[in-house]
C-alpha atoms as a PDB file:
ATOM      1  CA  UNK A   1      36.309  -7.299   6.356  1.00  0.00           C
ATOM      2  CA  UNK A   2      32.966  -8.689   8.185  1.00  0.00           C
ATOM      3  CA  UNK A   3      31.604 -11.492   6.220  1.00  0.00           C
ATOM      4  CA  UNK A   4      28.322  -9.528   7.005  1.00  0.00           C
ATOM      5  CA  UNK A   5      28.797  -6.909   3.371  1.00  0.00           C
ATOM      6  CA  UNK A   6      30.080  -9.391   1.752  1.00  0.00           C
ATOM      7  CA  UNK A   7      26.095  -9.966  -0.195  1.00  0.00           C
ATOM      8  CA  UNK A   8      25.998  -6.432  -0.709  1.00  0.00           C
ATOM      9  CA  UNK A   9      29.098  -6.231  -1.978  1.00  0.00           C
ATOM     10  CA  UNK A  10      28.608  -9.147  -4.407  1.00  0.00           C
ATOM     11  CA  UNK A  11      25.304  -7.511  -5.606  1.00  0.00           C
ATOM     12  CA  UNK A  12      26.755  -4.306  -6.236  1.00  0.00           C
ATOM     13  CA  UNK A  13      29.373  -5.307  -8.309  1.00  0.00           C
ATOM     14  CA  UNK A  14      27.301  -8.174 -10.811  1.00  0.00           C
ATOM     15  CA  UNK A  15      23.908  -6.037 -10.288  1.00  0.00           C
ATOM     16  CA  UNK A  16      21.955  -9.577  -8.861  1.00  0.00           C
ATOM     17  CA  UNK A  17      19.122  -8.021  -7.495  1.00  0.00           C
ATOM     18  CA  UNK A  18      18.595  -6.254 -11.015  1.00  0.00           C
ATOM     19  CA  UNK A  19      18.531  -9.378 -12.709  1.00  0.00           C
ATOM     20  CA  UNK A  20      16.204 -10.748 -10.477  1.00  0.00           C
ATOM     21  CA  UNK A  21      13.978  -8.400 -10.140  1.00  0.00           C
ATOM     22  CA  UNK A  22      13.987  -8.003 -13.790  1.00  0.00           C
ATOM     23  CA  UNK A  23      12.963 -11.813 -13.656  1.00  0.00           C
ATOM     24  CA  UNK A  24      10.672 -12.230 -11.040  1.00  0.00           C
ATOM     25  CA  UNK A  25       8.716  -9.068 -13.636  1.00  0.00           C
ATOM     26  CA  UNK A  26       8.875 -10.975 -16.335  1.00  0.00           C
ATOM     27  CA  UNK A  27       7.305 -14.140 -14.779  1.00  0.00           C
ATOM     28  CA  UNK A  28       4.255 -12.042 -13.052  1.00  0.00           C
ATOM     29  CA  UNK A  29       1.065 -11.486 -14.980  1.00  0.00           C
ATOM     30  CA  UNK A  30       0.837  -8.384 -16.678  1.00  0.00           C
ATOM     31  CA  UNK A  31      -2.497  -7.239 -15.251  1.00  0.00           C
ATOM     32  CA  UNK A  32      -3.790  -7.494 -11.681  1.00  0.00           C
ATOM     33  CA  UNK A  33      -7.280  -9.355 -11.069  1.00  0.00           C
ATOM     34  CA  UNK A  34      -9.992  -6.437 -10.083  1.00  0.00           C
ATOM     35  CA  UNK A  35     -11.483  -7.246  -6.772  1.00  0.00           C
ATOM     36  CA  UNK A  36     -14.491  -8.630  -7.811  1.00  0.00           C
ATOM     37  CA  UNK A  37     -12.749 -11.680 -10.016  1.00  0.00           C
ATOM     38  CA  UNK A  38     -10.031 -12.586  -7.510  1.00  0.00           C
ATOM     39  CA  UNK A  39     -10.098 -15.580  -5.437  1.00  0.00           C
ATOM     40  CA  UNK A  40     -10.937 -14.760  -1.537  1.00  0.00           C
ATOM     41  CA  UNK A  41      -8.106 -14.642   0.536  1.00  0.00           C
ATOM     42  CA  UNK A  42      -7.927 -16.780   3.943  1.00  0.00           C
ATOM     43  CA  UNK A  43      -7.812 -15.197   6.745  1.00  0.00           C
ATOM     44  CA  UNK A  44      -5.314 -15.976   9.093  1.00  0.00           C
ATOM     45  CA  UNK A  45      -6.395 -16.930  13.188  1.00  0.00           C
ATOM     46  CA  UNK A  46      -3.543 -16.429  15.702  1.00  0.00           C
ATOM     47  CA  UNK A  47      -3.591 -18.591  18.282  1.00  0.00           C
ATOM     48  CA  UNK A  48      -1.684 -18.084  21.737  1.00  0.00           C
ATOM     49  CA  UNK A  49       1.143 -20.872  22.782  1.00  0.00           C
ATOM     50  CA  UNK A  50       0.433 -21.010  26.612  1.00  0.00           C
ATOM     51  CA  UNK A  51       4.038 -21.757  27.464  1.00  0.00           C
ATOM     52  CA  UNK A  52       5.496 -19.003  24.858  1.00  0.00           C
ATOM     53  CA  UNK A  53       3.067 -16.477  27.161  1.00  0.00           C
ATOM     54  CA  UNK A  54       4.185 -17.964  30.244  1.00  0.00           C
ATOM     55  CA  UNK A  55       7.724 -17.576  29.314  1.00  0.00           C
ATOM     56  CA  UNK A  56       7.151 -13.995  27.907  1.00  0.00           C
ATOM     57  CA  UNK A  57       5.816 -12.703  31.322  1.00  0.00           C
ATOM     58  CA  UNK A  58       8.150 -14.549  33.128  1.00  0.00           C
ATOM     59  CA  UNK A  59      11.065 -12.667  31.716  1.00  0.00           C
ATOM     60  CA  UNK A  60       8.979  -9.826  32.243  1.00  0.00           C
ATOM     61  CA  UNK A  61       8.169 -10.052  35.363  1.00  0.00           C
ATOM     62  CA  UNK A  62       4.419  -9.981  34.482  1.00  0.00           C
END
């Protein structure tokens, strides 16, 4: 048997993910922020790498 199932089949037989998500609930708030009171969110810039590009479309053929 792959060692690739072997999470799944873990999970499915002592119901992790339940647990968890039952836990990761539990430590949320229990009411979400209207727009207007919660904080601004950054916005994130991507920036090129030059040699990632260069090697991109160079395997390309670009």
């Amino acid at each position: 048997m792959p060692l690739v199932f072997l999470g799944s089949l873990v999970d499915w037989f002592f119901k992790t993910s339940d647990r968890a998500a039952l836990e990761i609930r539990k430590r949320l708030p229990d009411r979400r922020l209207p727009a207007e009171e919660a904080p601004p969110m950054r916005k994130r810039m991507r920036r090129r790498v030059r040699r990632l590009t260069v090697t991109a479309r160079g395997s390309l053929g670009m």
